[in-house]
C-alpha atoms as a PDB file:
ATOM      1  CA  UNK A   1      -5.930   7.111  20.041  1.00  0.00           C
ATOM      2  CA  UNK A   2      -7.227   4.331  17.886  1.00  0.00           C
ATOM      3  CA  UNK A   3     -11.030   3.821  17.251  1.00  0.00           C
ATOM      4  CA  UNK A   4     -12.542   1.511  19.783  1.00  0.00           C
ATOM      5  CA  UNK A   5     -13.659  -1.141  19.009  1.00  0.00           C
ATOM      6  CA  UNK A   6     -11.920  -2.049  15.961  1.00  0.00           C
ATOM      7  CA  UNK A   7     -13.297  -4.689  13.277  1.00  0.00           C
ATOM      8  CA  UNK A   8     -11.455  -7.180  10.991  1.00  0.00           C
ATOM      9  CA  UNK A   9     -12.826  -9.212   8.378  1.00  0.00           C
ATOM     10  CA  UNK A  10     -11.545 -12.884   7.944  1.00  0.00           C
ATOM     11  CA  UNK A  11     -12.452 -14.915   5.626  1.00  0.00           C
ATOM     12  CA  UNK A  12     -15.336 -12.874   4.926  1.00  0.00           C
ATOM     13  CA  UNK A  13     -16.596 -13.110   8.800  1.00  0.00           C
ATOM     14  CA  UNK A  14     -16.576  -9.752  10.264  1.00  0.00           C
ATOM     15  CA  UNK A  15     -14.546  -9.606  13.779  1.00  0.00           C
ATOM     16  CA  UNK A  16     -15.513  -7.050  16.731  1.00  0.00           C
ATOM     17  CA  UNK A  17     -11.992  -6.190  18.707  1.00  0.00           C
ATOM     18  CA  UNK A  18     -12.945  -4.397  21.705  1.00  0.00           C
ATOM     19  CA  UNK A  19     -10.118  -2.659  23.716  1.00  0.00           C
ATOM     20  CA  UNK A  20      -8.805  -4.847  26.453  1.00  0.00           C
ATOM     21  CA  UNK A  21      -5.964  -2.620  27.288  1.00  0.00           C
ATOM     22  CA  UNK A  22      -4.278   0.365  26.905  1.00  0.00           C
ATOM     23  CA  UNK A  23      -0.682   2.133  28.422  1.00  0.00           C
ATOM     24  CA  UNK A  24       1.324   5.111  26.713  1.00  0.00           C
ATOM     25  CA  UNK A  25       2.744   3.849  23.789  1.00  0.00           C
ATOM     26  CA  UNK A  26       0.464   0.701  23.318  1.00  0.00           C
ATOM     27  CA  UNK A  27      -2.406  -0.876  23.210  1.00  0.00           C
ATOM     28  CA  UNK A  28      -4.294  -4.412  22.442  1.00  0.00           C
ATOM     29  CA  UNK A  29      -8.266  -4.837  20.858  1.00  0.00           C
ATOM     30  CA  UNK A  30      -9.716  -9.003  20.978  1.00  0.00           C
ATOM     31  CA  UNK A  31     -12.662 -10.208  20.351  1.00  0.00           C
ATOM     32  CA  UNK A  32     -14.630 -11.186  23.408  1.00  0.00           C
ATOM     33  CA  UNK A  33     -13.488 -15.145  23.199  1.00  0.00           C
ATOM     34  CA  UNK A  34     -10.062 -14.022  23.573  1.00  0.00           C
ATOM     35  CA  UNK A  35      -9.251 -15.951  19.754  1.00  0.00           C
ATOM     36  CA  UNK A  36      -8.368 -12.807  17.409  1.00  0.00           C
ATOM     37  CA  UNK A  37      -6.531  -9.658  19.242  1.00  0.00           C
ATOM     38  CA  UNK A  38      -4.294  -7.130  17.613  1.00  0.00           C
ATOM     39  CA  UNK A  39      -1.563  -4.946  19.333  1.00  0.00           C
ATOM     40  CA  UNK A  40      -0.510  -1.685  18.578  1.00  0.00           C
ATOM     41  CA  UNK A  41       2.921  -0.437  19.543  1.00  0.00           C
ATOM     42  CA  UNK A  42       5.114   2.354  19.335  1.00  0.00           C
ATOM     43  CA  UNK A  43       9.026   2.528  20.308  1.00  0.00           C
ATOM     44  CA  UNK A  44      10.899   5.742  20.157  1.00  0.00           C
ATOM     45  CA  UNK A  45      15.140   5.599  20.510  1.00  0.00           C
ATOM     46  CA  UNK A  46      17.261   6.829  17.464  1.00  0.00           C
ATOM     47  CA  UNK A  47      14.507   5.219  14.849  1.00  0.00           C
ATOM     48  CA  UNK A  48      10.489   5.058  15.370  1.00  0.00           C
ATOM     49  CA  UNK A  49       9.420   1.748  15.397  1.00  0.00           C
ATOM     50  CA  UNK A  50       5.532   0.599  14.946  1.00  0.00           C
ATOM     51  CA  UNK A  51       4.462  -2.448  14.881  1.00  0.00           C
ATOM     52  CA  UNK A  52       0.702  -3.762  14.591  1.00  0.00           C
ATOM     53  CA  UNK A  53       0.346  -7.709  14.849  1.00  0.00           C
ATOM     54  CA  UNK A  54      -2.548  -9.750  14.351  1.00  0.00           C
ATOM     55  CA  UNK A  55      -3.044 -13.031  16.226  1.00  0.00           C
ATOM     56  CA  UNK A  56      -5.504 -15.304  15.719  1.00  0.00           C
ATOM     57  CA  UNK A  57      -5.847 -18.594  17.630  1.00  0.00           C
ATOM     58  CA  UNK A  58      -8.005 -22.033  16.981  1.00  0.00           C
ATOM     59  CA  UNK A  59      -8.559 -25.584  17.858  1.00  0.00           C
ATOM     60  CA  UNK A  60      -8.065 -28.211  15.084  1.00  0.00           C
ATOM     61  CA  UNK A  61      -7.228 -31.668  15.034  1.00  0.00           C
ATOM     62  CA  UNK A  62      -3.947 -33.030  15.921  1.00  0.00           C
ATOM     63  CA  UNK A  63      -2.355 -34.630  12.406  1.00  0.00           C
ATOM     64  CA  UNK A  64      -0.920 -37.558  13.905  1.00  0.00           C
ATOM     65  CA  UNK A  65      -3.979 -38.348  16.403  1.00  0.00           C
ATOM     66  CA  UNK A  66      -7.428 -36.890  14.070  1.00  0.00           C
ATOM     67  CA  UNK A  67      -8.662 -37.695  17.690  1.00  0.00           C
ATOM     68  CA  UNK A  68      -7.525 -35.511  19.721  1.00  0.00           C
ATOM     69  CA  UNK A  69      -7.945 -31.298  19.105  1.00  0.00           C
ATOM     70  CA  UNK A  70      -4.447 -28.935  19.679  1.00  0.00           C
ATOM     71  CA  UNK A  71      -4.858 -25.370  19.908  1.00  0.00           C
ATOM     72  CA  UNK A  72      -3.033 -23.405  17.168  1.00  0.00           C
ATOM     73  CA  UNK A  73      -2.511 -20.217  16.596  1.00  0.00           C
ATOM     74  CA  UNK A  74      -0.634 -17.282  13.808  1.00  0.00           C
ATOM     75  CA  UNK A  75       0.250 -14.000  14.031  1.00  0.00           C
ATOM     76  CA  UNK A  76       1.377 -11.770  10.929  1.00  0.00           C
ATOM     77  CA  UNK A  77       3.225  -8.187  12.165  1.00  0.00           C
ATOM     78  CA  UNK A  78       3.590  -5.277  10.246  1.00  0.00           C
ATOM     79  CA  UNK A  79       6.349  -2.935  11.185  1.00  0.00           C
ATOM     80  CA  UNK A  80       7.333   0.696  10.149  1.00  0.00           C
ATOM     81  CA  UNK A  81      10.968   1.368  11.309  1.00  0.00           C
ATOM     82  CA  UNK A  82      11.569   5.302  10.419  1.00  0.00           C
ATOM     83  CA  UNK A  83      14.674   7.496  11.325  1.00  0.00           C
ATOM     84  CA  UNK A  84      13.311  10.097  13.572  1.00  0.00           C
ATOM     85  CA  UNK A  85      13.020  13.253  10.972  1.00  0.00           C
ATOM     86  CA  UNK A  86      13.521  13.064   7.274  1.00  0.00           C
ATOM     87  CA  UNK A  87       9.842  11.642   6.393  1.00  0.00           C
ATOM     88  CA  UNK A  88       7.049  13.134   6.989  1.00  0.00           C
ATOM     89  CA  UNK A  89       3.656  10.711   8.276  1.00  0.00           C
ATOM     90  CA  UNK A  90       2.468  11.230   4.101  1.00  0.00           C
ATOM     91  CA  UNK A  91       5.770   9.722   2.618  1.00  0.00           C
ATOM     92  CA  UNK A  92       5.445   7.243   5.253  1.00  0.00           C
ATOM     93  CA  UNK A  93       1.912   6.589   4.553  1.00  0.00           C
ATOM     94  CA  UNK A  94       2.784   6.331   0.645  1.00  0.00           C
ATOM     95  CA  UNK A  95       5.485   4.209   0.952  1.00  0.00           C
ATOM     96  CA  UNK A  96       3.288   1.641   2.703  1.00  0.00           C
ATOM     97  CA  UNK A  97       0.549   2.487   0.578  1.00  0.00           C
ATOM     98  CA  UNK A  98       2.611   0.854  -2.585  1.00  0.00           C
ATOM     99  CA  UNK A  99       4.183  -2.143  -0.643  1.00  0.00           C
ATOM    100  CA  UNK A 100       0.351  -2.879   0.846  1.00  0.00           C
ATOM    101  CA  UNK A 101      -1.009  -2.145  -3.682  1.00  0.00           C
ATOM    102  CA  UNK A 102       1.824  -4.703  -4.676  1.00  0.00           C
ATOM    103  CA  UNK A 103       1.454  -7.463  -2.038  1.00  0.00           C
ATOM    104  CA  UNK A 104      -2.598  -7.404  -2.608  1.00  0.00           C
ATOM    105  CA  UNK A 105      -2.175  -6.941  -6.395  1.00  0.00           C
ATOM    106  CA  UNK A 106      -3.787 -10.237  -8.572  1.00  0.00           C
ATOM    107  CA  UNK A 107      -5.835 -11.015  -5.433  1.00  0.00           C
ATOM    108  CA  UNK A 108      -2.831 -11.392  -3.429  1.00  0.00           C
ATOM    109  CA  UNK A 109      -0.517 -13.236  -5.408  1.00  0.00           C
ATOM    110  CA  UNK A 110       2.968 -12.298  -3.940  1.00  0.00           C
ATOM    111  CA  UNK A 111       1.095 -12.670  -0.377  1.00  0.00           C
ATOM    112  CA  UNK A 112       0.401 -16.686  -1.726  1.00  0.00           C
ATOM    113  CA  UNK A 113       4.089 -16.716  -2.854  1.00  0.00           C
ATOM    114  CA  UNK A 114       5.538 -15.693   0.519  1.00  0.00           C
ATOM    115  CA  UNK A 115       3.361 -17.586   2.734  1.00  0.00           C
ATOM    116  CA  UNK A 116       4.923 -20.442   0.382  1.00  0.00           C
ATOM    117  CA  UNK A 117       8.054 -20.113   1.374  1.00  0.00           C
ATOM    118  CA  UNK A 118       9.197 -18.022  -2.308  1.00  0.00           C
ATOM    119  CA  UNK A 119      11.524 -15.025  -1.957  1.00  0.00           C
END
């Protein structure tokens, strides 16, 4: 089972994600104002799939009425989508250790790229 709580850092703010929930194959960790919360799923068929998303919610102003405040929110997913033998968790875990190295690389500079719309 994953640690409880967990923490993420945004923006360098440190976030506390307590565990609000928890079944076989999942589980979900927010911060106490409900605004940041991550899940943590597993599916099993004739591939694994994991996914761990991030969401993170706000209020801002609307752009067409400055006056009036709109909640927003993002979420960003990572998924691992294995067959069910052939890789062992270390491949696994070295694959996404490279992808993770190259999006991060120059401070995140592919990361930038993709979030503007480059491919």
């Amino acid at each position: 089972m994953i640690a409880d709580p967990q923490t993420v850092t945004i923006s360098a703010t440190p976030y506390t994600l307590a565990r609000v929930s928890s079944a076989v194959d999942s589980g979900k960790f927010s911060t106490s104002d409900g605004l940041i919360s991550e899940n943590v799923a597993h599916a099993y068929g004739k591939r694994n799939r994991r996914t761990w998303r991030i969401t993170h919610n706000k209020v801002a102003a609307d752009p067409l009425f400055p006056a009036n405040m709109l909640p927003y929110s993002m979420s960003f997913y990572i998924v691992s989508d294995t067959p069910v033998s052939g890789y062992t968790v270390a491949e696994q875990k070295a694959v996404i250790d490279g992808f993770l190295a190259q999006l991060n690389a120059s401070s995140g500079a592919l990361i930038t790229k993709f979030l503007g719309g480059e491919n």
